[in-house]
Protein backbone atom coordinates (compact mmCIF):
# COMPACT_ATOMS: atom_id res chain seq x y z
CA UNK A 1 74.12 78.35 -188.71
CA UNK A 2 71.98 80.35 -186.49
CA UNK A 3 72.23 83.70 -185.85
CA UNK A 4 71.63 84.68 -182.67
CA UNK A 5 69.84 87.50 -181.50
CA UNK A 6 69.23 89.99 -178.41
CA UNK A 7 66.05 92.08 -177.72
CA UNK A 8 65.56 93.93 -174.88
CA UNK A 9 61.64 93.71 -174.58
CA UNK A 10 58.00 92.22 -174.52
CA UNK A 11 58.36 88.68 -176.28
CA UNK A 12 54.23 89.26 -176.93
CA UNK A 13 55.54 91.70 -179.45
CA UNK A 14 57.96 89.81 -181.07
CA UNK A 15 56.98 88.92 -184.89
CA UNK A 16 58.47 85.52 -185.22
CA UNK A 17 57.42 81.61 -186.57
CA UNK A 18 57.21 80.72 -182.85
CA UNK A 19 57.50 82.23 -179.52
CA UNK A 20 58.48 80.11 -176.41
CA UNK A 21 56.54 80.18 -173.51
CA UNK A 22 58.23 79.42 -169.92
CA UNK A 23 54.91 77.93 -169.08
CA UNK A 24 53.77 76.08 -165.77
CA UNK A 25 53.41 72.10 -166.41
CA UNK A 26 49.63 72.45 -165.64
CA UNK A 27 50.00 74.62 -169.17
CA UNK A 28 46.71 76.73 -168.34
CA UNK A 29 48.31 79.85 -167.45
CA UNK A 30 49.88 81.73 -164.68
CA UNK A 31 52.18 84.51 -164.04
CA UNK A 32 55.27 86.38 -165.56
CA UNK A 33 55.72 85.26 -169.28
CA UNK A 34 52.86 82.65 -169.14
CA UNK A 35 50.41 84.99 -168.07
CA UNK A 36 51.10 88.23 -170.81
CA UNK A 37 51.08 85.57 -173.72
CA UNK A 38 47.57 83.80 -173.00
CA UNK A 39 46.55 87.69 -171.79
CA UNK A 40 47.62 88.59 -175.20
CA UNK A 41 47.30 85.75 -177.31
CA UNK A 42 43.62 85.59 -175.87
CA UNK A 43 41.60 82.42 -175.75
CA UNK A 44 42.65 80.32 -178.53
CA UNK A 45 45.70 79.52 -176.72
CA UNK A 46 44.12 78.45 -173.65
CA UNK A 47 41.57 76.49 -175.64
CA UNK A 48 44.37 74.74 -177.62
CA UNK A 49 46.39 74.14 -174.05
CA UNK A 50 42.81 72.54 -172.57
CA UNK A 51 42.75 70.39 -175.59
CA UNK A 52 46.46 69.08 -174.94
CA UNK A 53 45.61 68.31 -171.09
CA UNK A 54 42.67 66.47 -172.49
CA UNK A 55 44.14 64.34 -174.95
CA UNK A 56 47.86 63.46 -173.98
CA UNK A 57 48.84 65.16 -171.26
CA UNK A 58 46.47 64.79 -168.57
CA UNK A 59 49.02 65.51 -165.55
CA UNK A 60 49.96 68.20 -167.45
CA UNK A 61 53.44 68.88 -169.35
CA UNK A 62 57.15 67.58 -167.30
CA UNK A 63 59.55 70.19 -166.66
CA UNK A 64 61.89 70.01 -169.84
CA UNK A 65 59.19 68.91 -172.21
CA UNK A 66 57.65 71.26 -175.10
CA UNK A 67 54.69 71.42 -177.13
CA UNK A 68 53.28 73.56 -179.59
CA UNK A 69 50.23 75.53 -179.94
CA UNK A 70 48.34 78.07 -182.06
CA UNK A 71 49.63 81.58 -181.14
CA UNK A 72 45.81 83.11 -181.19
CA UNK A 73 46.48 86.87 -181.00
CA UNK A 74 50.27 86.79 -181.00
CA UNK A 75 52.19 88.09 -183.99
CA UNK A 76 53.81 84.44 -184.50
CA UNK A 77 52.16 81.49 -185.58
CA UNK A 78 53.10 79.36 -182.48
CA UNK A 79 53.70 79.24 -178.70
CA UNK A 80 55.87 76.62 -178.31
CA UNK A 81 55.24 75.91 -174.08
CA UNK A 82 58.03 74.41 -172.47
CA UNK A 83 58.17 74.20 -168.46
CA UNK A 84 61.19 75.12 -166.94
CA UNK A 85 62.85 73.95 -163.68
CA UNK A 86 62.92 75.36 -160.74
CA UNK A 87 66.43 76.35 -159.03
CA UNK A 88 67.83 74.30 -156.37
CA UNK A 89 70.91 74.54 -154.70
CA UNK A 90 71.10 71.51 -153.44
CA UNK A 91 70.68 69.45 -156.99
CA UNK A 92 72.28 70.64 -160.12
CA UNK A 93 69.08 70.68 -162.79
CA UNK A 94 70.83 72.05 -165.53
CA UNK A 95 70.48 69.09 -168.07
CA UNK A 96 66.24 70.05 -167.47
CA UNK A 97 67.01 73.95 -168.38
CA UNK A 98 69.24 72.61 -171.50
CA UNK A 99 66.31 70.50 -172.60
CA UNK A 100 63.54 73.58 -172.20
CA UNK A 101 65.68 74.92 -175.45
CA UNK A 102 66.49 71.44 -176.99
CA UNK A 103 63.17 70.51 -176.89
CA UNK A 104 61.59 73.91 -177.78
CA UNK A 105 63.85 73.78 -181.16
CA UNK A 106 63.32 70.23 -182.13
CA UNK A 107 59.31 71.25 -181.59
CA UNK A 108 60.21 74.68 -183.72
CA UNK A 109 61.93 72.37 -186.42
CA UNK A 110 58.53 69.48 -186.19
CA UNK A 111 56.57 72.84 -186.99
CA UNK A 112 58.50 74.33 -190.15
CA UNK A 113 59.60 77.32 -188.16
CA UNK A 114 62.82 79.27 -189.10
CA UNK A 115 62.36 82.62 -186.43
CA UNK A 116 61.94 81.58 -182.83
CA UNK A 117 61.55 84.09 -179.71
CA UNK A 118 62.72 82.88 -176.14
CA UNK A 119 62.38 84.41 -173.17
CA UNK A 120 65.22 83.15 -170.42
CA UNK A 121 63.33 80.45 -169.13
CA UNK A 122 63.50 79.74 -165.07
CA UNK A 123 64.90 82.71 -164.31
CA UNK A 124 61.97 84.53 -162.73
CA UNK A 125 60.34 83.27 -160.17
CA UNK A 126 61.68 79.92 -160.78
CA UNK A 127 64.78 81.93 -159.75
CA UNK A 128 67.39 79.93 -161.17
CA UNK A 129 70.35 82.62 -161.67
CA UNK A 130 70.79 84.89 -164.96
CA UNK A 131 74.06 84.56 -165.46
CA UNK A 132 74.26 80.24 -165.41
CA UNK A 133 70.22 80.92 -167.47
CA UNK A 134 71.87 82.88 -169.96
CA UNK A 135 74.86 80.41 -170.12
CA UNK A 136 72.98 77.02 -170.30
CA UNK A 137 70.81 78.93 -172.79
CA UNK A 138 73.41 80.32 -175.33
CA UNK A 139 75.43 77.17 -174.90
CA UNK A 140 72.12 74.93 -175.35
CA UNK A 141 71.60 76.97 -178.95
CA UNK A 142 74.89 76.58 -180.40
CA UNK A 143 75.11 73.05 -180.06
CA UNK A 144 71.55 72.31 -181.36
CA UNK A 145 72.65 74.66 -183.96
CA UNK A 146 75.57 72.65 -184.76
CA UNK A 147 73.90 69.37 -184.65
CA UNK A 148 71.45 70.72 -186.98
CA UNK A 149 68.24 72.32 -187.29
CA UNK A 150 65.86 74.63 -189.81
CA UNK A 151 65.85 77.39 -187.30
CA UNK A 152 67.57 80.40 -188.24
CA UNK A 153 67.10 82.94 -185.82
CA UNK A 154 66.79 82.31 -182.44
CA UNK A 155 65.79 85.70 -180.93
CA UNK A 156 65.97 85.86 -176.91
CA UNK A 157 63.65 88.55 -175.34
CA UNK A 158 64.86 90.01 -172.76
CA UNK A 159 62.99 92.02 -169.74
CA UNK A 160 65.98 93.97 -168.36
CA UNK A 161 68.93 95.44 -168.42
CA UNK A 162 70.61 92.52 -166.13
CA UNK A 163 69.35 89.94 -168.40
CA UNK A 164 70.63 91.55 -171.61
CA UNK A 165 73.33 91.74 -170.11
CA UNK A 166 73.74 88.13 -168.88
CA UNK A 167 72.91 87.33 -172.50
CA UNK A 168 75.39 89.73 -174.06
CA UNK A 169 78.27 88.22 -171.77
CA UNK A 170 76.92 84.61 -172.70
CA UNK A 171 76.99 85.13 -176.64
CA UNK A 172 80.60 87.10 -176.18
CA UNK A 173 82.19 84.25 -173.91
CA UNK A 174 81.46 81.67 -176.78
CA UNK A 175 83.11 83.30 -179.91
């Protein structure tokens, strides 16, 4: 089973096999989470990302995909990039949040790693609302969980108080 965990913080911090990045699908940097883990993983990470554009993903990464990297600088061993979609009222995109964390812990298991840090994926400027984030997320865990996998802890990092406590309410809601 894994155990799931909350942490109110920086996910740069975060000592872990893998650390998820809610990157942009051009997967050479940008704002919120992206930016702070190439700032702090330092180059490597962009190097290894210019090396994936080059060799198999030329138009860049699809929202839902993942794909792992060194971690340069991090305390992990990988960033495991995964673009996220971006809310729309108009068209439910859910199944493309639930694959972000499907797809990050299939990568996680391809990689050997057991400890994996999230952040809430699409919920910053991608805006897609905490509360449904935190819901597709928890409920996207527990049935990967239950269909299997080597991870074991599946840490989300959390900015704020409103997203811990979407989080809290999403873990709580299913048992």
């Amino acid at each position: 089973m894994v155990r799931i965990v909350l942490v109110r913080g920086d996910i740069t911090a975060e000592a872990v096999d893998a650390v998820v990045n809610a990157a942009n699908s051009s997967l050479l940097g940008g704002g919120g989470v992206d930016g702070a883990i190439h700032r702090k993983g330092g180059p490597e990470i962009l190097a290894a990302c210019r090396e994936l554009r080059r060799s198999h993903y030329g138009k860049g990464l699809r929202t839902g995909q993942a794909v792992a990297t060194t971690a340069g600088r991090l305390p992990a061993r990988h960033v495991i990039h995964t673009v996220g979609p971006v809310w729309s009222a108009e068209e439910d995109r859910s199944a493309l949040l639930a694959s972000c964390y499907r797809e990050s812990l299939r990568v996680a298991d391809e990689e050997g790693d057991r400890t994996v840090a999230f952040p809430a994926v699409s919920t910053g400027v991608y805006g897609w609302p905490i509360d449904d984030g935190a819901r597709i997320a928890v409920e996207t865990v527990r049935a990967v969980a239950a269909a299997g996998t080597g991870v074991e802890e599946v840490r989300f990092v959390l900015f704020d108080a409103t997203a811990y406590a979407a989080f809290e309410a999403a873990v709580a809601a299913g048992g």
